[in-house]
PDB file of N, CA and C in Angstrom:
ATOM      1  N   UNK A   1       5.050   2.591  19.977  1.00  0.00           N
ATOM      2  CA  UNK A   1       3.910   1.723  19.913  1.00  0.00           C
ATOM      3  C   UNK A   1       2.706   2.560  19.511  1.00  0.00           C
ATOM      4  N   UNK A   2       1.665   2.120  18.428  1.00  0.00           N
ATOM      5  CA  UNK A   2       0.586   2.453  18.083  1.00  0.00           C
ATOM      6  C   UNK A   2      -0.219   2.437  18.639  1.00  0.00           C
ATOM      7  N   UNK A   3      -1.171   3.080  19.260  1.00  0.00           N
ATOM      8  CA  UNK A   3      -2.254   3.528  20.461  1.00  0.00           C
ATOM      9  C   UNK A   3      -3.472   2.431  19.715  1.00  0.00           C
ATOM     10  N   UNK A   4      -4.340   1.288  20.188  1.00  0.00           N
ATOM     11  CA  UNK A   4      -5.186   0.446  18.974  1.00  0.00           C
ATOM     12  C   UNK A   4      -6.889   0.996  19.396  1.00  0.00           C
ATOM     13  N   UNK A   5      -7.322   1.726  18.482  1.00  0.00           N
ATOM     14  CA  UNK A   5      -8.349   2.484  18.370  1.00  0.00           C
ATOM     15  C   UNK A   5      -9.541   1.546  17.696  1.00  0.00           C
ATOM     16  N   UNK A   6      -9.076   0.192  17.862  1.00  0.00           N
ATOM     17  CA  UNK A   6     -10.679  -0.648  17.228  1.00  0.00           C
ATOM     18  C   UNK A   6     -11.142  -1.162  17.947  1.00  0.00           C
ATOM     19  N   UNK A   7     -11.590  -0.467  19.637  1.00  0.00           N
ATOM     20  CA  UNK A   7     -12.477  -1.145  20.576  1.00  0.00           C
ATOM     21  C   UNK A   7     -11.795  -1.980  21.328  1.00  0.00           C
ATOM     22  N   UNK A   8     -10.753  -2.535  20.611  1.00  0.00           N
ATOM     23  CA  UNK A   8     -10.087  -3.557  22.094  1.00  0.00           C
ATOM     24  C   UNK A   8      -9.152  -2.256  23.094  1.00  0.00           C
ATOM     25  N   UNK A   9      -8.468  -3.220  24.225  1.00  0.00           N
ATOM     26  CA  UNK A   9      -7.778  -2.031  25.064  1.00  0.00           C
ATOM     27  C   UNK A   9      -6.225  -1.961  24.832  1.00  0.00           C
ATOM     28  N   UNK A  10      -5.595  -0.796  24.890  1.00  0.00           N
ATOM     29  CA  UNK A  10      -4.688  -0.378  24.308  1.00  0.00           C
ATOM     30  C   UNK A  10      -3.624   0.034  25.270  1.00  0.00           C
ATOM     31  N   UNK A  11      -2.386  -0.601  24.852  1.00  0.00           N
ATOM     32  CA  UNK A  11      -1.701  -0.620  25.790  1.00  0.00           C
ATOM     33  C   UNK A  11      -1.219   1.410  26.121  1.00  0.00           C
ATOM     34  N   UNK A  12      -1.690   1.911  25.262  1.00  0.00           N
ATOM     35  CA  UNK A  12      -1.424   3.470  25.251  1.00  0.00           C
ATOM     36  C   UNK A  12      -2.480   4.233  25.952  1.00  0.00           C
ATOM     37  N   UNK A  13      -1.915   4.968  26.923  1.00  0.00           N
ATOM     38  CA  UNK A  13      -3.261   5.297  27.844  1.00  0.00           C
ATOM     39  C   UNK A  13      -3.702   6.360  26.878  1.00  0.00           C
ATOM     40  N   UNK A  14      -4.661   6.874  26.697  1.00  0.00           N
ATOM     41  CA  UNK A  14      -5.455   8.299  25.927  1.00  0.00           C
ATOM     42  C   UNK A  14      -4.687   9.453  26.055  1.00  0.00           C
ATOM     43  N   UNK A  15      -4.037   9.467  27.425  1.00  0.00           N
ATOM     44  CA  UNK A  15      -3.373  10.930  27.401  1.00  0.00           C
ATOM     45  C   UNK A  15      -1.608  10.989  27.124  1.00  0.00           C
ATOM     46  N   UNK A  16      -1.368   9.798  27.238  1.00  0.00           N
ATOM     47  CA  UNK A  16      -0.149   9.517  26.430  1.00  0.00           C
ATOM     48  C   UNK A  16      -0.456  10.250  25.097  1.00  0.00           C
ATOM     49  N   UNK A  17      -1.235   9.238  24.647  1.00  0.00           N
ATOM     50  CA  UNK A  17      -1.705   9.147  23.172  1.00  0.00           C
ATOM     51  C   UNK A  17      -2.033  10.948  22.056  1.00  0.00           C
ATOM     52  N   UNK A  18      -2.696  11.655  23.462  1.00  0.00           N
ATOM     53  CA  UNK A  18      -3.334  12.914  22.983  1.00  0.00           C
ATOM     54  C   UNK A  18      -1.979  13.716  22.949  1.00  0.00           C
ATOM     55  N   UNK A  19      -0.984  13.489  23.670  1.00  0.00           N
ATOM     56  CA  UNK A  19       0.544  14.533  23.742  1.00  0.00           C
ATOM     57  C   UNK A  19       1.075  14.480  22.322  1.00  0.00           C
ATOM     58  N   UNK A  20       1.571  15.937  22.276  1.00  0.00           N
ATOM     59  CA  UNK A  20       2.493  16.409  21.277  1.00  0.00           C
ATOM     60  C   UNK A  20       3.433  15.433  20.911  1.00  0.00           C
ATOM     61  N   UNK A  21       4.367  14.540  21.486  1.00  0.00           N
ATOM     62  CA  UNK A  21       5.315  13.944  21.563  1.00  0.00           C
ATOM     63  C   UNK A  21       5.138  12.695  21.194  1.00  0.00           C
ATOM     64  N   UNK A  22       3.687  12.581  21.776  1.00  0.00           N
ATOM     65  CA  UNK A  22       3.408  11.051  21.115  1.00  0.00           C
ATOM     66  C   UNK A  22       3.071  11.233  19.581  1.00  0.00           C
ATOM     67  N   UNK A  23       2.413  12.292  18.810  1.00  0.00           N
ATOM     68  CA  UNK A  23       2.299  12.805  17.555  1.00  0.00           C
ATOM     69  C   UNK A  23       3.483  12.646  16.419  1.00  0.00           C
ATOM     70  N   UNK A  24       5.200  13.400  17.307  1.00  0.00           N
ATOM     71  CA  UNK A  24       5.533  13.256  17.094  1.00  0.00           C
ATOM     72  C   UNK A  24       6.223  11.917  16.702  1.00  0.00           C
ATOM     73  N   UNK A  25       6.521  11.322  17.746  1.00  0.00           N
ATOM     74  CA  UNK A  25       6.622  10.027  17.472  1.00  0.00           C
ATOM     75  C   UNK A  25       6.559   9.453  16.497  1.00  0.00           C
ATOM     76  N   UNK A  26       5.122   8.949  16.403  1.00  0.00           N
ATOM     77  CA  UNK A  26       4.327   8.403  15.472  1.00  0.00           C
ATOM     78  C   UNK A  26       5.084   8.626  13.872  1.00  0.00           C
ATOM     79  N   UNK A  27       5.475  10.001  13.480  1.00  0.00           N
ATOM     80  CA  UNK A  27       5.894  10.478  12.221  1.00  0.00           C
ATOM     81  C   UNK A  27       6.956  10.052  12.218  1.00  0.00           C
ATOM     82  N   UNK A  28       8.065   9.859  13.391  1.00  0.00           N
ATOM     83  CA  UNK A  28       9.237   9.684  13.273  1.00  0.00           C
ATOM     84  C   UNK A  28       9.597   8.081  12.568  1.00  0.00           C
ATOM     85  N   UNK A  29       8.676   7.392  13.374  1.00  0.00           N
ATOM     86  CA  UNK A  29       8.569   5.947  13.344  1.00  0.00           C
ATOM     87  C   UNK A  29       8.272   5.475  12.053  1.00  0.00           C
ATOM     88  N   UNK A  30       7.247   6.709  11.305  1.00  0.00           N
ATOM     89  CA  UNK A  30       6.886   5.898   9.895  1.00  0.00           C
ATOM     90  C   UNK A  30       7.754   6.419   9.455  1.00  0.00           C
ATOM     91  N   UNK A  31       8.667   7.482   9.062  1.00  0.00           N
ATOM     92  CA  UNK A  31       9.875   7.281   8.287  1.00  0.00           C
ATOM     93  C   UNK A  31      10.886   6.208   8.513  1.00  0.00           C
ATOM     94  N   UNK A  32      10.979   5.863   9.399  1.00  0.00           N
ATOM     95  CA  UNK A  32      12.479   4.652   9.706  1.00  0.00           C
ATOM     96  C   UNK A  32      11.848   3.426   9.282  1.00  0.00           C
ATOM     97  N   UNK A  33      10.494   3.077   9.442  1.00  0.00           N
ATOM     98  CA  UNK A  33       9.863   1.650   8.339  1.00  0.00           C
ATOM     99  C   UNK A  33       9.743   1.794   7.563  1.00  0.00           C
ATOM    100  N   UNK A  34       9.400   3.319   6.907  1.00  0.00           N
ATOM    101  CA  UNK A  34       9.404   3.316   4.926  1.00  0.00           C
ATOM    102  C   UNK A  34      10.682   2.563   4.696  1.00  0.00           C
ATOM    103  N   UNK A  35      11.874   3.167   5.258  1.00  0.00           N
ATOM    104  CA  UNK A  35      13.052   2.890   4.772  1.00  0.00           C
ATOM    105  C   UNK A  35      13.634   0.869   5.323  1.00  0.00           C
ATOM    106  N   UNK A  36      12.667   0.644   6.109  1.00  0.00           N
ATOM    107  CA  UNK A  36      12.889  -1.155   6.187  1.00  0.00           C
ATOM    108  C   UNK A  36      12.085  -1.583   4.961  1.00  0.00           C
ATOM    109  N   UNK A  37      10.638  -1.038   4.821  1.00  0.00           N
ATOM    110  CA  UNK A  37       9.903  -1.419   3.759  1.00  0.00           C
ATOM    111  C   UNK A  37      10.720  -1.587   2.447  1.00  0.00           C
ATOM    112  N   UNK A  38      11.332   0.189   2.291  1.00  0.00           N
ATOM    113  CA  UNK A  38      11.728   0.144   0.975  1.00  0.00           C
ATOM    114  C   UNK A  38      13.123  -1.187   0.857  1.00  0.00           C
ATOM    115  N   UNK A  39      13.498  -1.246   1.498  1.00  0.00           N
ATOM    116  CA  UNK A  39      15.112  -2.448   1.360  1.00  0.00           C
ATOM    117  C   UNK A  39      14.425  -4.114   1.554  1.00  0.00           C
ATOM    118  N   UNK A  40      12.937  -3.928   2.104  1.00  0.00           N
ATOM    119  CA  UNK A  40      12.345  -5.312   1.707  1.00  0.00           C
ATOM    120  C   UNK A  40      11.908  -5.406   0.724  1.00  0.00           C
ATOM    121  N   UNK A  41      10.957  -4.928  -0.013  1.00  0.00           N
ATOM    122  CA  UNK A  41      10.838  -4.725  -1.457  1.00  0.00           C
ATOM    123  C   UNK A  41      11.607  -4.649  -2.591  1.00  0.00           C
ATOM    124  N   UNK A  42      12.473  -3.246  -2.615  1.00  0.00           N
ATOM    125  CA  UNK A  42      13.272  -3.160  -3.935  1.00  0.00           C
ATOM    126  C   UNK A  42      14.754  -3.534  -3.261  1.00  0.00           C
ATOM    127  N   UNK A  43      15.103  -3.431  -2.097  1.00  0.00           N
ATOM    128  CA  UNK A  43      16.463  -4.128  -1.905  1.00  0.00           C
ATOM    129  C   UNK A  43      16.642  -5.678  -1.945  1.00  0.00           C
ATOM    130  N   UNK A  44      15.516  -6.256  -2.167  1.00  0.00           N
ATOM    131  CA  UNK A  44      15.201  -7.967  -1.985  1.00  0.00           C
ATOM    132  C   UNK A  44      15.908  -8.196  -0.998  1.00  0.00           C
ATOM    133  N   UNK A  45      15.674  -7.805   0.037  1.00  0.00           N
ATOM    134  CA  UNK A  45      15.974  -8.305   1.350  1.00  0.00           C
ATOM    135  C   UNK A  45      15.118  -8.714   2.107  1.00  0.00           C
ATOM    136  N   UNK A  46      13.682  -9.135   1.524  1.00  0.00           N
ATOM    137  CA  UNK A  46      13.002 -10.102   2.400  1.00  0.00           C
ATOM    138  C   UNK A  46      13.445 -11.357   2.942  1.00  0.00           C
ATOM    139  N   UNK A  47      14.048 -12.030   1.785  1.00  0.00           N
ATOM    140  CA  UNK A  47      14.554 -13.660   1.033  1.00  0.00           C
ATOM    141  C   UNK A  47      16.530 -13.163   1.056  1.00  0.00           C
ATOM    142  N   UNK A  48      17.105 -12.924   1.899  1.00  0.00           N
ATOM    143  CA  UNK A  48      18.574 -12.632   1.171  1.00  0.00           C
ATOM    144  C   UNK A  48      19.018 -13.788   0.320  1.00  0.00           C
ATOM    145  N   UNK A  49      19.705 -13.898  -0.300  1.00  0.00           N
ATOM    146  CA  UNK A  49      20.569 -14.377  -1.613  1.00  0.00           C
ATOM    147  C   UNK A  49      21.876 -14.723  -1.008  1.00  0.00           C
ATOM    148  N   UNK A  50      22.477 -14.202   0.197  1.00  0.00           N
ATOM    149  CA  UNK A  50      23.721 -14.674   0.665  1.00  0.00           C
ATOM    150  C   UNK A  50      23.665 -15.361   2.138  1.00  0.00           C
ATOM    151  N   UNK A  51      24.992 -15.959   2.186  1.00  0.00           N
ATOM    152  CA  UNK A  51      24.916 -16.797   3.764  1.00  0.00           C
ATOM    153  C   UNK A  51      26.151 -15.861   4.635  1.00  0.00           C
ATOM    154  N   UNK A  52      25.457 -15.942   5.706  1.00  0.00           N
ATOM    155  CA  UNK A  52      26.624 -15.727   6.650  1.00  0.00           C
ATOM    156  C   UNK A  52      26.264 -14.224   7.202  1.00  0.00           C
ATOM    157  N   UNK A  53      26.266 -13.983   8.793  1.00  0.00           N
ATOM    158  CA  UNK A  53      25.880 -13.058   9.230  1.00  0.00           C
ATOM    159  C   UNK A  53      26.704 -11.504   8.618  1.00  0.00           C
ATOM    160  N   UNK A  54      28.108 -11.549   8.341  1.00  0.00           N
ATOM    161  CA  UNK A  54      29.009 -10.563   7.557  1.00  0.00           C
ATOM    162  C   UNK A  54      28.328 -10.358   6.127  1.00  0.00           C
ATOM    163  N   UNK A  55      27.922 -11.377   5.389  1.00  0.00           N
ATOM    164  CA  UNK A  55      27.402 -11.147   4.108  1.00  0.00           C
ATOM    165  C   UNK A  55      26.140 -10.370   3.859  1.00  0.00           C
ATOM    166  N   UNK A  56      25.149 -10.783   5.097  1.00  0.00           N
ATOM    167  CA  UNK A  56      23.905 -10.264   5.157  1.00  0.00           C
ATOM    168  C   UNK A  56      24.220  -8.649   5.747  1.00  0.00           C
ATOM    169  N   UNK A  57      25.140  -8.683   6.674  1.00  0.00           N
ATOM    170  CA  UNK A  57      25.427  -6.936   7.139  1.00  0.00           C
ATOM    171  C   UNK A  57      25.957  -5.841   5.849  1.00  0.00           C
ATOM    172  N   UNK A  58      26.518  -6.900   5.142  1.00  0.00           N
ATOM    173  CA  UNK A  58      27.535  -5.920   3.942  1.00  0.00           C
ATOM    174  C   UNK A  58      25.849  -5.595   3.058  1.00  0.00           C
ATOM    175  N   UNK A  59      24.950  -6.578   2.973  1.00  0.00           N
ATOM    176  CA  UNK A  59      23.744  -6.306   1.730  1.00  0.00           C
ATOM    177  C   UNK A  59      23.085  -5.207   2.678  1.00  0.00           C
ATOM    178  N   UNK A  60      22.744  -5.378   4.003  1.00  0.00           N
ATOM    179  CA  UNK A  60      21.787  -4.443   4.473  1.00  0.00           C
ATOM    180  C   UNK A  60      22.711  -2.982   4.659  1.00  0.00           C
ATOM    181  N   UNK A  61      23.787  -2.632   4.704  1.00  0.00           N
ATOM    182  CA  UNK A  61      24.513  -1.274   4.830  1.00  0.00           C
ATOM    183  C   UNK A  61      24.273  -1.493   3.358  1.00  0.00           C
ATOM    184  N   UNK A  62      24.945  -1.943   2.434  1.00  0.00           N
ATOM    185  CA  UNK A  62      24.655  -1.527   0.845  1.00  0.00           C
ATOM    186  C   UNK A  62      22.994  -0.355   0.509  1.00  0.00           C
ATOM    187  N   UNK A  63      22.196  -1.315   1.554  1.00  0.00           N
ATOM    188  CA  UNK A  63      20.823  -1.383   0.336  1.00  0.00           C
ATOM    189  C   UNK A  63      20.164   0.230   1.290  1.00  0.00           C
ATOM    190  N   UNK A  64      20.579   0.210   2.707  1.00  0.00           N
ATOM    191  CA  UNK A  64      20.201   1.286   3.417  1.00  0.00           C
ATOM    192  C   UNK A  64      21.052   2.759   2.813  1.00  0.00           C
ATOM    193  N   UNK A  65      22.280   2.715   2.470  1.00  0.00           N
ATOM    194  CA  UNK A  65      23.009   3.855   1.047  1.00  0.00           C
ATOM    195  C   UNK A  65      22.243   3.922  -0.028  1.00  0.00           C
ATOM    196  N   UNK A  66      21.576   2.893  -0.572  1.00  0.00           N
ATOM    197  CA  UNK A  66      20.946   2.608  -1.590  1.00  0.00           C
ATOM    198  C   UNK A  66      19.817   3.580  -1.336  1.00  0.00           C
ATOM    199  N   UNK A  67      19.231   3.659  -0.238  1.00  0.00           N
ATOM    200  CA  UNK A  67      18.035   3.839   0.075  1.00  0.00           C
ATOM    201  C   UNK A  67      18.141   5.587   0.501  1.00  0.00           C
ATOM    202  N   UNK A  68      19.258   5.769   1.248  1.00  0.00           N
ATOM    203  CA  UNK A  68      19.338   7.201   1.458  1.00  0.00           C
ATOM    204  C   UNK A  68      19.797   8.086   0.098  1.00  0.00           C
ATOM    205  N   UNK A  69      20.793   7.572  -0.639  1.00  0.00           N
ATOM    206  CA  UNK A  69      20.545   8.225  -2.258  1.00  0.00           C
ATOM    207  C   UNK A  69      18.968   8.598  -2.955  1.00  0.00           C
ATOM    208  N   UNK A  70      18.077   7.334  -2.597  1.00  0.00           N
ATOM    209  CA  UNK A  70      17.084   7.721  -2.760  1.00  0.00           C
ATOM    210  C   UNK A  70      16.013   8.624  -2.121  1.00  0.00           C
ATOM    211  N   UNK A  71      16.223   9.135  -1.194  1.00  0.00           N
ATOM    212  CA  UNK A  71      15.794   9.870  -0.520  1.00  0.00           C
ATOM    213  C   UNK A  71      16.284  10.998  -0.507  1.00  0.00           C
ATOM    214  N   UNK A  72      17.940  11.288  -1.037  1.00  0.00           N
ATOM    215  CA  UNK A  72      18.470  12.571  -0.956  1.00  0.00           C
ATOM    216  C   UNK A  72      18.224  13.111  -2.795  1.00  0.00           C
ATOM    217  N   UNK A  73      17.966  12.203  -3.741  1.00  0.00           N
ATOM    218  CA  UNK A  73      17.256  12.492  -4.799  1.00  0.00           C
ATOM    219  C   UNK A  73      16.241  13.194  -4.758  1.00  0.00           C
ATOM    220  N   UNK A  74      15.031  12.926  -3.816  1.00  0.00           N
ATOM    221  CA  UNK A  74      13.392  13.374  -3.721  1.00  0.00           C
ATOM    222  C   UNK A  74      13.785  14.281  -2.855  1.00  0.00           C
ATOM    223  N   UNK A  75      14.549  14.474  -2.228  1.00  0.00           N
ATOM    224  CA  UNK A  75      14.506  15.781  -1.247  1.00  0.00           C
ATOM    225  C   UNK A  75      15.228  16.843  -2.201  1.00  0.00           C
ATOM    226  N   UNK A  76      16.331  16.461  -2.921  1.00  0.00           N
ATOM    227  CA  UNK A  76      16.741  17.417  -3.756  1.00  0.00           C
ATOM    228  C   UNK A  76      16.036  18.020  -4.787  1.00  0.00           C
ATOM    229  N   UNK A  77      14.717  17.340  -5.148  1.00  0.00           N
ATOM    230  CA  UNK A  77      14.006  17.715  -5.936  1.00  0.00           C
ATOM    231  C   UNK A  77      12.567  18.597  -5.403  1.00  0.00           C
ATOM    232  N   UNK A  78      12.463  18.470  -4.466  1.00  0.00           N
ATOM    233  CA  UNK A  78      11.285  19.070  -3.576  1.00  0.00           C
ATOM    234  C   UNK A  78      12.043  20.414  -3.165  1.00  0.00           C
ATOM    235  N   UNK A  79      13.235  20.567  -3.058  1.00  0.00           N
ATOM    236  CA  UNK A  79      13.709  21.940  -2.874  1.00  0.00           C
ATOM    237  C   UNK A  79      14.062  22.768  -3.795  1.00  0.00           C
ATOM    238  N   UNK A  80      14.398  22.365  -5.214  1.00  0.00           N
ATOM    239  CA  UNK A  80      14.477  23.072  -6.479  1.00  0.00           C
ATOM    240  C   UNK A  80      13.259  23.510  -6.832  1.00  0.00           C
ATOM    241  N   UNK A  81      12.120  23.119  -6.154  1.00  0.00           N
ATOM    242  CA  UNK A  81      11.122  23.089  -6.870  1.00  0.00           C
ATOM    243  C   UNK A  81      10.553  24.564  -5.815  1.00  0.00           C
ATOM    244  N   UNK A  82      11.065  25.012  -4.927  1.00  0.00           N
ATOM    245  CA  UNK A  82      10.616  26.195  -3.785  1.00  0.00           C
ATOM    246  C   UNK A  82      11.182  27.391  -4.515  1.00  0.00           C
TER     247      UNK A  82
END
């Protein structure tokens, strides 16, 4: 959970908030939604196209492979580049 820093009160006490761990956190969390983002966007999995709870599991394992190829692309390229 995001600590809410615009004056209202936040369910994150300050010293939660100020810890290493909660820092961490935070980073961990925005990588695992890039990767929902990215399979709502370019996987068109906002709107699925198929019926049936098996059909929708087979598109979301597809599009999350989909998605780690893409990620093991940009990482492979950020290390050729050291």
């Amino acid at each position: 959970m995001a600590q809410n820093t615009s004056g209202r009160r936040s369910a994150v006490a300050d010293t939660i908030a100020a810890s290493v761990g909660y820092a961490i956190s935070q980073q961990k969390r925005k990588l695992i939604e890039q990767g929902f983002g990215w399979v709502k966007t370019v996987g068109r999995m906002r709107q699925v196209a198929v019926r049936g709870l098996k059909r929708v599991d087979q598109m979301f394992v597809l599009n999350m492979a989909a998605y780690n190829l893409v990620r093991l692309r940009s990482l492979g390229q950020v290390r050729q580049a050291n």
